[in-house]
N, C-alpha and C. Protein backbone atom coordinates (compact mmCIF):
# COMPACT_ATOMS: atom_id res chain seq x y z
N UNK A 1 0.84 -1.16 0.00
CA UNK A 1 0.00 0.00 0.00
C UNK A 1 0.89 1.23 0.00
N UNK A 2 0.66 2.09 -0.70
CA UNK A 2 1.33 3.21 -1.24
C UNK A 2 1.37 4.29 0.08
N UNK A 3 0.09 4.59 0.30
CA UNK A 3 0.12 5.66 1.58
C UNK A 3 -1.24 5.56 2.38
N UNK A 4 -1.37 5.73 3.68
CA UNK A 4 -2.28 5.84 4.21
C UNK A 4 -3.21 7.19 4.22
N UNK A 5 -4.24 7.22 4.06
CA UNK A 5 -4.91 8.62 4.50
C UNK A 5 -5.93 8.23 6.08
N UNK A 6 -5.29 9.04 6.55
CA UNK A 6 -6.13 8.64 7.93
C UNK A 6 -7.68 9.42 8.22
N UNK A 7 -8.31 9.12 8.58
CA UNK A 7 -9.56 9.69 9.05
C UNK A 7 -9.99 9.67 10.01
N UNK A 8 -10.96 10.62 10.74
CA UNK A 8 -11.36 10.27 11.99
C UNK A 8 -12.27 9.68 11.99
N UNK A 9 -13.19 9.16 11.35
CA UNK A 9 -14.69 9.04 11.16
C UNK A 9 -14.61 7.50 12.34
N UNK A 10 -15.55 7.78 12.21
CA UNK A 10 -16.11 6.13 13.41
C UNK A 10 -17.22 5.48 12.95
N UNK A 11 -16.76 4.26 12.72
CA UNK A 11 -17.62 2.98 11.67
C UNK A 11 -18.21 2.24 12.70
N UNK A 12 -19.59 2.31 12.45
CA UNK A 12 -20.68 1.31 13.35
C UNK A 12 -20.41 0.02 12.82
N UNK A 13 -20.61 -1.10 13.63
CA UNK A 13 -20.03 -2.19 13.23
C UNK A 13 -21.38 -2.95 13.79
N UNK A 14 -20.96 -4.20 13.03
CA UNK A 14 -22.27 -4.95 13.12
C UNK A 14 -23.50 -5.49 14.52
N UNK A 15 -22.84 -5.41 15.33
CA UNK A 15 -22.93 -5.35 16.95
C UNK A 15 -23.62 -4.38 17.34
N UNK A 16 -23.31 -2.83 16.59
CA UNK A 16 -23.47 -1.45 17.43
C UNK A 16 -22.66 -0.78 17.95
N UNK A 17 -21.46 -1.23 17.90
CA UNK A 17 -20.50 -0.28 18.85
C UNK A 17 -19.40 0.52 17.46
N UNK A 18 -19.02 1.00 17.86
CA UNK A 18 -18.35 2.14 17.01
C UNK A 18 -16.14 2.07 16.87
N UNK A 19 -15.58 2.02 16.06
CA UNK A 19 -14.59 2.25 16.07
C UNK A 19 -14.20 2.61 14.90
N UNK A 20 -12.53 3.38 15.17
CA UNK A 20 -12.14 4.32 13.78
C UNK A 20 -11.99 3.41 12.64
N UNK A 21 -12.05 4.46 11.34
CA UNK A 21 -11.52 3.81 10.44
C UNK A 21 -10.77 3.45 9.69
N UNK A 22 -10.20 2.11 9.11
CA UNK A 22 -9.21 1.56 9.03
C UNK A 22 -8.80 1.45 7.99
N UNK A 23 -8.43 2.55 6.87
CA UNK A 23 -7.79 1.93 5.56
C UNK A 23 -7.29 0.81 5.15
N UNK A 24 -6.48 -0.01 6.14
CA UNK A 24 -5.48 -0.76 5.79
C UNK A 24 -6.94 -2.31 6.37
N UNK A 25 -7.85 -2.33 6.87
CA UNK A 25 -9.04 -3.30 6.47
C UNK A 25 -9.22 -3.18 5.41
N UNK A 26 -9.48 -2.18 5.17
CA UNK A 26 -9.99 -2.31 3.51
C UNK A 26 -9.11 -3.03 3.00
N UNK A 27 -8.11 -2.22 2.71
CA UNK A 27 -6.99 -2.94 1.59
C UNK A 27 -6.81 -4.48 1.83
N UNK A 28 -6.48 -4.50 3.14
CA UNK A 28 -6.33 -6.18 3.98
C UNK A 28 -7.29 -7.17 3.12
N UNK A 29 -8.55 -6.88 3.34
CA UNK A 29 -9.49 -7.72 3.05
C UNK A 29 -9.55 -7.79 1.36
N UNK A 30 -9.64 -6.60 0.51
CA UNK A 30 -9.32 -6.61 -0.75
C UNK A 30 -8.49 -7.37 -1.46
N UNK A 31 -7.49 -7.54 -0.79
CA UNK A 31 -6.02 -8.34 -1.30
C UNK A 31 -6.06 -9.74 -1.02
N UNK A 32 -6.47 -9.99 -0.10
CA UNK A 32 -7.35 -11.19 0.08
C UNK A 32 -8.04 -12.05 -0.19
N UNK A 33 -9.28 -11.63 -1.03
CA UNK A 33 -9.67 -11.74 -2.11
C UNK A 33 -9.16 -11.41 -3.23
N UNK A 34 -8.87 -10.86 -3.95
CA UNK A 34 -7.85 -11.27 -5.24
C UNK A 34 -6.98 -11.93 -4.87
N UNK A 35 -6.39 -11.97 -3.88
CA UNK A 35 -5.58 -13.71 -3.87
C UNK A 35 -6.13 -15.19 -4.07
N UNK A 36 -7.36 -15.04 -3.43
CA UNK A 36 -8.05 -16.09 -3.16
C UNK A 36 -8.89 -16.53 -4.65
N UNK A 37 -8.66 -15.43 -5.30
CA UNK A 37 -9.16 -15.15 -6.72
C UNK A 37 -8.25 -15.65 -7.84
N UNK A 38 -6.98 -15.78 -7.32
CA UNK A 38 -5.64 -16.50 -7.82
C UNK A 38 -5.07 -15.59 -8.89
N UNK A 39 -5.21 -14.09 -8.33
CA UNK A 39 -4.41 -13.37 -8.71
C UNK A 39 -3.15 -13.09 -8.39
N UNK A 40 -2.21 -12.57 -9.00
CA UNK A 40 -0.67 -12.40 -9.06
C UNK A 40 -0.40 -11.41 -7.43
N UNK A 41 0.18 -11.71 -6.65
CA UNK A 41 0.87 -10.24 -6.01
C UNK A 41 0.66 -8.93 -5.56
N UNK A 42 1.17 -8.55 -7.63
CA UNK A 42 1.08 -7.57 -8.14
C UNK A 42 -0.04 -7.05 -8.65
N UNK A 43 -0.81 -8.06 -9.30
CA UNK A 43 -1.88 -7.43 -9.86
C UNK A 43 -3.34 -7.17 -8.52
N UNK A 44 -3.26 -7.98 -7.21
CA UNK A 44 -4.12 -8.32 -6.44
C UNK A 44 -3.52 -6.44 -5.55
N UNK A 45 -2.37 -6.18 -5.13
CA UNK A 45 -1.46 -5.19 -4.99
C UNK A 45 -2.12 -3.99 -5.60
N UNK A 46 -2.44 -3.81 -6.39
CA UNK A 46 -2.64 -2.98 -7.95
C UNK A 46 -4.12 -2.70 -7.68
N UNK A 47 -4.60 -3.78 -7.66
CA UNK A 47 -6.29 -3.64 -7.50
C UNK A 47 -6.82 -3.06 -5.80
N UNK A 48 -5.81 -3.67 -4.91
CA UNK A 48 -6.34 -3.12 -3.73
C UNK A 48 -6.04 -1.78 -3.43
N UNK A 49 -4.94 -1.09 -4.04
CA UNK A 49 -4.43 0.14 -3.87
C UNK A 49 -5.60 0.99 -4.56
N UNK A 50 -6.27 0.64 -6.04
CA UNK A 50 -7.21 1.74 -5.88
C UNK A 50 -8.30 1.35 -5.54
N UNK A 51 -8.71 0.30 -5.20
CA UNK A 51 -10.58 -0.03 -4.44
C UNK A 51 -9.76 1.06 -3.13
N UNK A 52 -8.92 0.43 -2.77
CA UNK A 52 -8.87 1.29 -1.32
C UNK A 52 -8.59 2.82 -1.37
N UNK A 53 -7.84 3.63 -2.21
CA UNK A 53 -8.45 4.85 -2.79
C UNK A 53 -9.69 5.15 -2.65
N UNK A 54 -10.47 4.61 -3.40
CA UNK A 54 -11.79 5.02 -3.80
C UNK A 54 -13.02 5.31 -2.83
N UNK A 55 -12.73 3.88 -1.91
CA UNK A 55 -13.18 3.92 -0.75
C UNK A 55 -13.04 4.43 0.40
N UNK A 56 -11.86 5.22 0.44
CA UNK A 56 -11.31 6.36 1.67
C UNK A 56 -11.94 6.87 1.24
N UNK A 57 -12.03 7.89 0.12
CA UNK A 57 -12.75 8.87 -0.85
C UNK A 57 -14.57 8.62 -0.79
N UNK A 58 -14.55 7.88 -0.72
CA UNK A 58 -16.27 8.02 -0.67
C UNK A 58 -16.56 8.15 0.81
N UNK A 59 -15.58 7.44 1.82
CA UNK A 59 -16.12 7.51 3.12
C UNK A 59 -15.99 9.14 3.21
N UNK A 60 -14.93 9.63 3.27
CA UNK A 60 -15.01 11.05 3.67
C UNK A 60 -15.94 12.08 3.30
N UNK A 61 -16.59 11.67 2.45
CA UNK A 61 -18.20 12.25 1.81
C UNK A 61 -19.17 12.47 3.06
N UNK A 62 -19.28 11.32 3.83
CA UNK A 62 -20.53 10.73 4.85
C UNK A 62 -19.58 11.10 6.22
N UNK A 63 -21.05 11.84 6.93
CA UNK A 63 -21.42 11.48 8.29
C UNK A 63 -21.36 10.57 8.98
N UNK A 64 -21.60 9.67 8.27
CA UNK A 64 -22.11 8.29 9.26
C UNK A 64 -22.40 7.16 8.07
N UNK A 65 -21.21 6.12 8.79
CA UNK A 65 -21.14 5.04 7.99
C UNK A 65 -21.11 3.59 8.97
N UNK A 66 -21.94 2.31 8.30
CA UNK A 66 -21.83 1.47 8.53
C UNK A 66 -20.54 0.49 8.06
N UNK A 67 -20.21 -0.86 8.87
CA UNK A 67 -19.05 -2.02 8.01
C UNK A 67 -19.87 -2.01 7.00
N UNK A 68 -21.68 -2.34 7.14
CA UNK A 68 -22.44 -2.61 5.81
C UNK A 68 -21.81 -2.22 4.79
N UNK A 69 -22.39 -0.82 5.30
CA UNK A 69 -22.20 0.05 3.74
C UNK A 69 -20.41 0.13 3.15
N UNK A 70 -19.56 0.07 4.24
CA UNK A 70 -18.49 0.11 3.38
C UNK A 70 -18.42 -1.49 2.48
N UNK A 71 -19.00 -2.66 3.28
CA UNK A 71 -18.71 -3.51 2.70
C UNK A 71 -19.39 -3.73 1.13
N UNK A 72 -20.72 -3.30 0.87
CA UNK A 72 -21.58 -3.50 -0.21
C UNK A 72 -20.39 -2.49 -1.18
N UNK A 73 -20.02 -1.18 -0.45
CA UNK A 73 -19.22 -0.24 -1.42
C UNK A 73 -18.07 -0.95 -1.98
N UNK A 74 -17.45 -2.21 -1.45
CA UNK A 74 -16.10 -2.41 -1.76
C UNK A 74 -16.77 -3.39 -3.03
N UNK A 75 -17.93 -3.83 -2.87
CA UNK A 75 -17.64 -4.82 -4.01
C UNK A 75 -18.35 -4.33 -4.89
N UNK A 76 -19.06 -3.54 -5.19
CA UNK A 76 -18.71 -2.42 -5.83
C UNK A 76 -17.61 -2.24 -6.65
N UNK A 77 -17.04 -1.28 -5.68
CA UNK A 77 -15.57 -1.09 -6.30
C UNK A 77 -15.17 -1.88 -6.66
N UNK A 78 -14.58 -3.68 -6.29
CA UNK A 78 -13.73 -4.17 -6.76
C UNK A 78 -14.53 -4.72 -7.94
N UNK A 79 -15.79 -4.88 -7.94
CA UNK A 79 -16.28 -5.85 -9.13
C UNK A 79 -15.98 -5.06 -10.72
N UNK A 80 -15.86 -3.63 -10.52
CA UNK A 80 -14.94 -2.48 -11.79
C UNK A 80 -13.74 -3.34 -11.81
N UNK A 81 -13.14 -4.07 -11.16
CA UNK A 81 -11.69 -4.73 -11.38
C UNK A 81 -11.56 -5.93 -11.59
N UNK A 82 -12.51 -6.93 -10.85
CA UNK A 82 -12.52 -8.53 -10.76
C UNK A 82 -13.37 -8.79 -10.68
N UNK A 83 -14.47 -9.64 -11.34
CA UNK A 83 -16.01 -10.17 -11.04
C UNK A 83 -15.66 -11.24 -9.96
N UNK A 84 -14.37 -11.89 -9.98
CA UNK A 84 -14.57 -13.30 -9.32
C UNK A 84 -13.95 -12.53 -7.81
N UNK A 85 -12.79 -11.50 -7.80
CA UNK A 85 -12.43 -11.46 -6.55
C UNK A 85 -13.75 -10.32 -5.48
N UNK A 86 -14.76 -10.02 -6.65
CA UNK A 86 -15.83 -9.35 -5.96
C UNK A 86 -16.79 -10.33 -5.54
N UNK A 87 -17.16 -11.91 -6.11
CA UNK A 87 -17.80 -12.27 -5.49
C UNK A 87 -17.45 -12.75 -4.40
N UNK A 88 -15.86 -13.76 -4.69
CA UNK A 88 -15.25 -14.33 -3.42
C UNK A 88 -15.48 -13.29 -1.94
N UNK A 89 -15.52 -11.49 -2.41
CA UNK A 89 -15.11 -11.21 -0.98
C UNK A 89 -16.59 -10.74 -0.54
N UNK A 90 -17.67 -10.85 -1.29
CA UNK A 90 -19.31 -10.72 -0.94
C UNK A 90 -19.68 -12.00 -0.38
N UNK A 91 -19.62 -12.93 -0.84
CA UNK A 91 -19.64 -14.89 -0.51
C UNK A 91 -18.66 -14.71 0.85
N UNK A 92 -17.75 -14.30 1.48
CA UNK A 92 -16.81 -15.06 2.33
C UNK A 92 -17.63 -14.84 3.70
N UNK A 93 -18.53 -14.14 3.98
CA UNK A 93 -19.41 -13.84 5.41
C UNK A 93 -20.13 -14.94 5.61
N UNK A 94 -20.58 -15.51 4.53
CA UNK A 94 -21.33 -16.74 4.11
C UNK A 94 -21.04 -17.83 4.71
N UNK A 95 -19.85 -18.10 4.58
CA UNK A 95 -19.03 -19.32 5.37
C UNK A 95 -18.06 -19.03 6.53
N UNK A 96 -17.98 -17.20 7.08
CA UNK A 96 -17.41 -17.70 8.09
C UNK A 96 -17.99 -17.18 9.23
């Protein structure tokens, strides 16, 4: 990951309770999936650097954000890059 942008914002989480937010989840979980997607490294590298762009960038728009909503947003975003590493990371709540 190239650079962090930090934010203050505070993400409601599925429970109800609140904590900051974490660029490097995003990216974490992104890369993750395109691995699991049996992408390269580089190219899984490549793809998480701008979903995770995009998605700092939209959070800082909002007041008030859910994991939901960032999560529906990421696949989103990543499915512009990978259909398969967008479903793998929509499907993975599923089984765990």
């Amino acid at each position: 990951m190239k650079k962090k942008h930090k934010t203050e914002l505070r993400i409601v989480k599925r429970k109800g309770h609140t904590e900051l937010y974490d660029e490097k989840k995003v990216y974490d979980s992104c890369y993750f999936a395109c691995r699991n997607a049996h992408l390269s490294g580089k190219e899984a590298e490549e793809i998480s650097n701008k979903v995770c762009v995009s998605i700092t960038k939209w959070i800082k728009k909002r007041k008030v954000v859910s994991s939901n909503d960032i999560f529906n947003a990421l696949i989103q975003e990543l499915k512009k890059h990978n259909e398969d590493a967008a479903f793998l990371y929509e499907t993975h709540r599923d089984i765990s």
